[in-house]
C-alpha atoms as a PDB file:
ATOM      1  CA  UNK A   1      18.108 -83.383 128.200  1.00  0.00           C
ATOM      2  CA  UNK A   2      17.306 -79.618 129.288  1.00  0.00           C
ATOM      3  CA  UNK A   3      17.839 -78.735 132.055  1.00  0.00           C
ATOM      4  CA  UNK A   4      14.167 -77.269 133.996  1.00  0.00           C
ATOM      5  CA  UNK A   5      15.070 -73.653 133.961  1.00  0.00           C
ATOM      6  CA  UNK A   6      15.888 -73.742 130.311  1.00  0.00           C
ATOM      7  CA  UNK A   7      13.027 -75.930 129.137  1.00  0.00           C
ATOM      8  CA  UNK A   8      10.629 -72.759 130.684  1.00  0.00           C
ATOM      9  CA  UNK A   9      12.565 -69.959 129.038  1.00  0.00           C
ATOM     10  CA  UNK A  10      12.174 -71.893 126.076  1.00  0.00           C
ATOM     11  CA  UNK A  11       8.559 -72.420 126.409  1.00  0.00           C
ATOM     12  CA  UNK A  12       8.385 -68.519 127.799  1.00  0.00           C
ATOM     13  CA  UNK A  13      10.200 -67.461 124.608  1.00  0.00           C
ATOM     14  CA  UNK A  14       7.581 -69.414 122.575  1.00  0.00           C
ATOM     15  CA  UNK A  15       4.997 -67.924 124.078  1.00  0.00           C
ATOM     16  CA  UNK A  16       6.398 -64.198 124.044  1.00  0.00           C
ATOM     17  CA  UNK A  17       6.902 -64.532 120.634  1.00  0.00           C
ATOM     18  CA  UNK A  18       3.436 -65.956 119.478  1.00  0.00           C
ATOM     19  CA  UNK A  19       1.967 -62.801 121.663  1.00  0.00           C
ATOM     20  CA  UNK A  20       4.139 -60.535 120.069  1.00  0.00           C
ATOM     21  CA  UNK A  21       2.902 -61.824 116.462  1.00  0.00           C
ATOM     22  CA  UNK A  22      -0.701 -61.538 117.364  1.00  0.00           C
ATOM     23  CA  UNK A  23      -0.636 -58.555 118.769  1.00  0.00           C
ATOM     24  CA  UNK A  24       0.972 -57.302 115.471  1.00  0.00           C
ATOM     25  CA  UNK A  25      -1.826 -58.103 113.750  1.00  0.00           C
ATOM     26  CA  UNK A  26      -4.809 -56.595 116.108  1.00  0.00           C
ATOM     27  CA  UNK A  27      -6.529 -59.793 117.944  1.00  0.00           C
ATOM     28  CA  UNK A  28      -8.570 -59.398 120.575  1.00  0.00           C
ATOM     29  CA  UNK A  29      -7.564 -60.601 124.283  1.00  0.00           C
ATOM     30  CA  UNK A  30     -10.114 -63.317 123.746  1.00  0.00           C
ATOM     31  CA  UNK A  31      -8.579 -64.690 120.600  1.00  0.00           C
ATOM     32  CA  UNK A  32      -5.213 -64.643 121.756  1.00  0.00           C
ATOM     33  CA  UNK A  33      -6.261 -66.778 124.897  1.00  0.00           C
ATOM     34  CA  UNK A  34      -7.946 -69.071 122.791  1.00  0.00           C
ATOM     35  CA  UNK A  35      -4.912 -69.126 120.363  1.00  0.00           C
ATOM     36  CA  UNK A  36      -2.663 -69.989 123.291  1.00  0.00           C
ATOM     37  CA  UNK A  37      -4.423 -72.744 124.270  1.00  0.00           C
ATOM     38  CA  UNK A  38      -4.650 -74.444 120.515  1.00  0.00           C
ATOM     39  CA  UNK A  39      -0.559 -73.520 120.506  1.00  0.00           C
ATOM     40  CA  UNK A  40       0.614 -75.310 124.284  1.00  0.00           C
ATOM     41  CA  UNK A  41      -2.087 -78.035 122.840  1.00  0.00           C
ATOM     42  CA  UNK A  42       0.560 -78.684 120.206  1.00  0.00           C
ATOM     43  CA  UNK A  43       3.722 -78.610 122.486  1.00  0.00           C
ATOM     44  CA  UNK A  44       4.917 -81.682 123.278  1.00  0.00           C
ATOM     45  CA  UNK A  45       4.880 -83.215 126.516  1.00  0.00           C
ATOM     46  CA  UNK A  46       5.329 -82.560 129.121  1.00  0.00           C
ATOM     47  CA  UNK A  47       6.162 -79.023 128.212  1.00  0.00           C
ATOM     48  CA  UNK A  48       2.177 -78.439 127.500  1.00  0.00           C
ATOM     49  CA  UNK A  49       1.280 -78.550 130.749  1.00  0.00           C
ATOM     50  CA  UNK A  50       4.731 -75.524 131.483  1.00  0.00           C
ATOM     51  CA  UNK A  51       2.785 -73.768 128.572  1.00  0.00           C
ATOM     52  CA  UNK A  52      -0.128 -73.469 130.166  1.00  0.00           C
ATOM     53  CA  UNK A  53       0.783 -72.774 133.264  1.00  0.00           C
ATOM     54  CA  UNK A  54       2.633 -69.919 132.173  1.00  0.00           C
ATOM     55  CA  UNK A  55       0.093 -68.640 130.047  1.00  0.00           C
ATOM     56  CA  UNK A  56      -2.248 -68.769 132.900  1.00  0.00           C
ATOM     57  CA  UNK A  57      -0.332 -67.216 135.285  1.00  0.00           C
ATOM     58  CA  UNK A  58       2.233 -64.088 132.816  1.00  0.00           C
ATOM     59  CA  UNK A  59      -0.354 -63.190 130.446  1.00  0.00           C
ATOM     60  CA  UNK A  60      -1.552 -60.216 131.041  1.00  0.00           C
ATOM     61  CA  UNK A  61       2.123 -59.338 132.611  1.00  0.00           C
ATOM     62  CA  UNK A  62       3.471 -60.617 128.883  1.00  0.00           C
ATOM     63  CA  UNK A  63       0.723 -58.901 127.668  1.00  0.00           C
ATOM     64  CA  UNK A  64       2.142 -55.460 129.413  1.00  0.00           C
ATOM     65  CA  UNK A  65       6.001 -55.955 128.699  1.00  0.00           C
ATOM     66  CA  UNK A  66       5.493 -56.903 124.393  1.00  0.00           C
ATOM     67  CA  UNK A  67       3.326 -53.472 124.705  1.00  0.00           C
ATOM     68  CA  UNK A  68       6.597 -51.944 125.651  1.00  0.00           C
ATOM     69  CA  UNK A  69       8.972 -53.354 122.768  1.00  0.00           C
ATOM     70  CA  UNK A  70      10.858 -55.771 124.992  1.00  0.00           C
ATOM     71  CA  UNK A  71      12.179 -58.683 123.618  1.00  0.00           C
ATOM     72  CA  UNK A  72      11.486 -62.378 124.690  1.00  0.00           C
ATOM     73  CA  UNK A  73      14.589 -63.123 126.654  1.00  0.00           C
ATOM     74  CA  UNK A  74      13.992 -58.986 128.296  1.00  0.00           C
ATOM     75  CA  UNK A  75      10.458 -60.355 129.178  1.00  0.00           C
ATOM     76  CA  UNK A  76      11.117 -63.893 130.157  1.00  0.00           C
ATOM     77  CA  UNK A  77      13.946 -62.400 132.429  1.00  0.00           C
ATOM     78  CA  UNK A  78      11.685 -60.172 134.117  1.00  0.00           C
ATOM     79  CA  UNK A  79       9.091 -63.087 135.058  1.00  0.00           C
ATOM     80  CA  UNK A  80      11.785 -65.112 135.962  1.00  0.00           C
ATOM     81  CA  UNK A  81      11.405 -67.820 133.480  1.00  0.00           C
ATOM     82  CA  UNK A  82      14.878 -67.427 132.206  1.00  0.00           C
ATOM     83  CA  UNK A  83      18.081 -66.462 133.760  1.00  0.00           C
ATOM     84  CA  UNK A  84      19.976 -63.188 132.779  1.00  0.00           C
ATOM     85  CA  UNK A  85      22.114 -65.654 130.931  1.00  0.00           C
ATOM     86  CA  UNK A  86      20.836 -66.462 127.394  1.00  0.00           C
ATOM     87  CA  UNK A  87      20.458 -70.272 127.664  1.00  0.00           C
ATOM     88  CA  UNK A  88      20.772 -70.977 123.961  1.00  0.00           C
ATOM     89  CA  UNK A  89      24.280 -70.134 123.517  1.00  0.00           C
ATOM     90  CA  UNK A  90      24.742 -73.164 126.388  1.00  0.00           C
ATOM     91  CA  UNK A  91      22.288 -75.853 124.126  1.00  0.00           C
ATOM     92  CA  UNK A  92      24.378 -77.975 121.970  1.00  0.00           C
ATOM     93  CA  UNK A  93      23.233 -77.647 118.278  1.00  0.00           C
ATOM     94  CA  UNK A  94      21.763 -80.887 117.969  1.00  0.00           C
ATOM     95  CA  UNK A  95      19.034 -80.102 121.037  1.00  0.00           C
ATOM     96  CA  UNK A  96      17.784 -77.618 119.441  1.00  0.00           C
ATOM     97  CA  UNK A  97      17.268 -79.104 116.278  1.00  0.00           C
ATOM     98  CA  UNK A  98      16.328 -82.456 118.236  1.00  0.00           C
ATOM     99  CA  UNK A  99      13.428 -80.413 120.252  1.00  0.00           C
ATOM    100  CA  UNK A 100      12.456 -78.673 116.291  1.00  0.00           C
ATOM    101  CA  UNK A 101      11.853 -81.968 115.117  1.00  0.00           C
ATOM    102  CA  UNK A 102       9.832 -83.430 118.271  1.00  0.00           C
ATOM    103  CA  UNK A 103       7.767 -80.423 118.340  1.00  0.00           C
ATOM    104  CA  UNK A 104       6.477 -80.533 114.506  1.00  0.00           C
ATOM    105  CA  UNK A 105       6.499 -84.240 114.788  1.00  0.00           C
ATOM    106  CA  UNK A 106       4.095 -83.816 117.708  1.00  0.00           C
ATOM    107  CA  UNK A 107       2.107 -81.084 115.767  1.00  0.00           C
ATOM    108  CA  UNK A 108       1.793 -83.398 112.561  1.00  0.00           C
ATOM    109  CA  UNK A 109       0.703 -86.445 114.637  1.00  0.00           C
ATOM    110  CA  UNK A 110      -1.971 -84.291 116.678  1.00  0.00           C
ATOM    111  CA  UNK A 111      -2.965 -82.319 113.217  1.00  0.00           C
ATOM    112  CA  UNK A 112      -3.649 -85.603 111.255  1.00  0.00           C
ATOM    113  CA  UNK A 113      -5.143 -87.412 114.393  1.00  0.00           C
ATOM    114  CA  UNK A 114      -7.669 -84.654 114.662  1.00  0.00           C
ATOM    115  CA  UNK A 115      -8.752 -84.959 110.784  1.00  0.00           C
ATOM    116  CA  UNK A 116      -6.379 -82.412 109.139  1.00  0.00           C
ATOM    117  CA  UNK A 117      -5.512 -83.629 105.358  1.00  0.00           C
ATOM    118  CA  UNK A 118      -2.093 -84.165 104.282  1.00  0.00           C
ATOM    119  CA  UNK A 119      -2.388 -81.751 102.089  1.00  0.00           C
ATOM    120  CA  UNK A 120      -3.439 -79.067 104.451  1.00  0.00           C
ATOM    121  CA  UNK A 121      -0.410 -80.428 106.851  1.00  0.00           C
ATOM    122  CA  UNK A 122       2.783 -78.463 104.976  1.00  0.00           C
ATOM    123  CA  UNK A 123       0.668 -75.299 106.022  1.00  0.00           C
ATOM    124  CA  UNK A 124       0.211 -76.186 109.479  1.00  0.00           C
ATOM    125  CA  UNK A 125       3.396 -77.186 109.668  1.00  0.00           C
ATOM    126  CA  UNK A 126       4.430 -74.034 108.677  1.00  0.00           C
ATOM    127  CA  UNK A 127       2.476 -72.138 110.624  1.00  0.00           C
ATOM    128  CA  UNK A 128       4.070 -73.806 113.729  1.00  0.00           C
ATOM    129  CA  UNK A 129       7.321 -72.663 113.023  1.00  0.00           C
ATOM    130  CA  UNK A 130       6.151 -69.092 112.024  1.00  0.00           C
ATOM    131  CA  UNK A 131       4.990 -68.944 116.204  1.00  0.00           C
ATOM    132  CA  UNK A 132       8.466 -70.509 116.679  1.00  0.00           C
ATOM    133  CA  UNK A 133      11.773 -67.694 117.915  1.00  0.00           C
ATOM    134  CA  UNK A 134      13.358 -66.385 115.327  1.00  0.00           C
ATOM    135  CA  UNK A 135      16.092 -68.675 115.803  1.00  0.00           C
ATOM    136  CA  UNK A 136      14.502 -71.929 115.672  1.00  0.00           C
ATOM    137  CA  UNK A 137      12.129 -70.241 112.708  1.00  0.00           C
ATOM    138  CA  UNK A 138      14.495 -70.816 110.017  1.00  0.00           C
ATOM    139  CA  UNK A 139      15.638 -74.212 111.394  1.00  0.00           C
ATOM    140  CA  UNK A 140      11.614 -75.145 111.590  1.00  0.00           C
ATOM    141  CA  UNK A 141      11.184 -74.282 108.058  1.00  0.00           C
ATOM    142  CA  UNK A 142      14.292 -76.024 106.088  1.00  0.00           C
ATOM    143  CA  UNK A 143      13.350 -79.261 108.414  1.00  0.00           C
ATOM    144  CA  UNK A 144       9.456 -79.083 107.415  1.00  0.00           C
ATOM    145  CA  UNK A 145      11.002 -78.347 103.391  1.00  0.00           C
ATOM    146  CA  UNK A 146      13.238 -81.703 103.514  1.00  0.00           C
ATOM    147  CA  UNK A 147      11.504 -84.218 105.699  1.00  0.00           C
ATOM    148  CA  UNK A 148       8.071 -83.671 105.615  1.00  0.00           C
ATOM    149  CA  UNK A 149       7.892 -86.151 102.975  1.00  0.00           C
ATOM    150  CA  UNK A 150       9.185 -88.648 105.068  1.00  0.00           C
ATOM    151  CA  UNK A 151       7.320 -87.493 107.970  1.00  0.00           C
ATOM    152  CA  UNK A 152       4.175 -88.284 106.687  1.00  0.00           C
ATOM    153  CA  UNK A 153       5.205 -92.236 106.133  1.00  0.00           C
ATOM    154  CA  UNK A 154       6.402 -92.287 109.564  1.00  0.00           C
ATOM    155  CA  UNK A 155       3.280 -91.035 111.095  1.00  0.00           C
ATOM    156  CA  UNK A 156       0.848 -93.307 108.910  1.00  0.00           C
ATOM    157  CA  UNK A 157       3.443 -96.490 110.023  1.00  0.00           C
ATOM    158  CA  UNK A 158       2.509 -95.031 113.695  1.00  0.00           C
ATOM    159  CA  UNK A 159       6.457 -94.286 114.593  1.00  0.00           C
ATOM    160  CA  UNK A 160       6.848 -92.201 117.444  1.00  0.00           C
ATOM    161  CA  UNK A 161       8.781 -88.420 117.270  1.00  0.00           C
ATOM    162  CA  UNK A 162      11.722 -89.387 119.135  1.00  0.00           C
ATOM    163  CA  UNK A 163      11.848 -92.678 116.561  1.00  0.00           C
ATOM    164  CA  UNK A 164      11.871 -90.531 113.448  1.00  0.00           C
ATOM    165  CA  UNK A 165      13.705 -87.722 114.823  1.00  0.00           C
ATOM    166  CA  UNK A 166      16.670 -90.211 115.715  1.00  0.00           C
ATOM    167  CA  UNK A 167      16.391 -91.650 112.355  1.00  0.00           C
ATOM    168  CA  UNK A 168      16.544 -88.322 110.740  1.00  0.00           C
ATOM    169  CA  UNK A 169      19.244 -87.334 112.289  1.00  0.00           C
ATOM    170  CA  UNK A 170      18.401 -85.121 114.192  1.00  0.00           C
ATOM    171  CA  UNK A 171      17.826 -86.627 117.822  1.00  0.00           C
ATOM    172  CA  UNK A 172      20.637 -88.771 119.427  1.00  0.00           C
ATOM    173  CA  UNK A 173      19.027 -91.970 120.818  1.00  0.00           C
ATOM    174  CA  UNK A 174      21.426 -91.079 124.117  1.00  0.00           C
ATOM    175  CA  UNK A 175      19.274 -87.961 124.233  1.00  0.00           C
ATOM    176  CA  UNK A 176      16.119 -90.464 125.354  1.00  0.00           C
ATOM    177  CA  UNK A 177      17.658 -93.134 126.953  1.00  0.00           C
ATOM    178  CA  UNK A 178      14.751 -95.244 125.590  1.00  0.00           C
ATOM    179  CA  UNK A 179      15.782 -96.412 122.482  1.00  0.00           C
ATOM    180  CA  UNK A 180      17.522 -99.439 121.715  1.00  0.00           C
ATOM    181  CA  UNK A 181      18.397-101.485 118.999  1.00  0.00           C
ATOM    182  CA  UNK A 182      17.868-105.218 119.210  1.00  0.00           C
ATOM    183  CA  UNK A 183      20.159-107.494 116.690  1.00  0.00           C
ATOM    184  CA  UNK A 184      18.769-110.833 115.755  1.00  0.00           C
END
C-alpha cells in the first residue's frame, strides 16, 4: 500500500501533467476546471477526493509553475505534495502497474455505468492514460492493448478492480488484504 505522501505526489503528478497537456493545446481556465473535475471523477477512491482537493486548493499555483516549463515532480516539490526525493524509484514495479490497472478498471466501470458503448470504451480508455505521467503512459497503453478484452467480461460479470487486477496479474491479493480464496 502507498504510503500518504506518495499517494499525493502521485495524484499531484497526475494532475500537473493533465494541466500541462491542456494548456498545450489552448483551453480556457474554465475548461480546464471543468476537465479536472471529469478526470479526479475517474480516480479511484479514495484518491478522488486528494484530487480534488488539490485541484481546489494548487491550481492557479500549478497553473503559474507549468507556465514556467517546470516539470511535475519540480512543481509538486514546490507545493509540497512530493518530497525532494522522487518516490517512484522507491514503488516496487508491481504497484505501479497494480494502481494502472485499478485506475482504468475504475474508469471502464464508471464509463460503461454512465452509458458509454463498448465500442467507444478502447478510446476512453486511452484517453485516460494519455492524462497519465509519462511513465505510467506507456504501461497504461500496452495494459488497455492486452486486457481490455477481458476487461470488458469482468465488468459485465460485475467483478470488482482489485478482483480482476489480481487475476491479471497485476495486483497481489496481499496488496488488499481483502481477498481470499475459499476451498470447498
Amino acid at each position: 500500500v502507498q504510503k500518504p505522501q506518495q499517494s499525493t505526489c502521485s495524484i499531484c503528478e497526475l494532475v500537473v501533467t493533465f494541466v500541462e497537456n491542456y494548456i498545450s493545446s489552448n483551453g480556457t481556465i474554465s475548461e480546464l476546471e471543468n476537465s479536472l473535475e471529469s478526470l479526479c471523477a475517474i480516480v479511484p477512491a479514495p484518491f478522488n477526493a486528494e484530487c480534488d482537493a488539490l485541484v481546489e486548493a494548487e491550481l492557479p499555483t500549478i497553473i503559474q509553475w507549468v507556465l514556467t516549463n517546470e516539470n511535475p515532480q519540480t512543481v509538486c516539490t514546490q507545493i509540497s505534495s512530493c518530497t525532494s526525493a522522487k518516490k517512484v524509484e522507491v514503488q516496487k514495479p508491481q504497484q505501479s502497474s497494480c494502481s494502472i490497472c485499478e485506475l482504468v478498471v475504475n474508469f471502464a466501470e464508471n464509463y460503461l455505468q454512465n452509458n458509454g458503448t463498448i465500442a467507444g470504451l478502447e478510446k476512453a480508455v486511452e484517453g485516460v492514460c494519455k492524462v497519465l505521467p509519462s511513465s505510467y503512459a506507456a504501461e497504461c497503453t500496452a495494459f488497455v492493448d492486452s486486457q481490455l478484452p477481458s476487461l470488458i467480461q469482468w465488468i459485465v460479470a460485475n467483478e470488482n478492480p482489485q478482483q480482476f487486477c489480481t487475476q491479471a496479474g497485476l495486483c497481489t491479493s496481499a496488496k488488499k488484504g481483502r481477498l481470499s480464496v475459499r476451498r470447498m
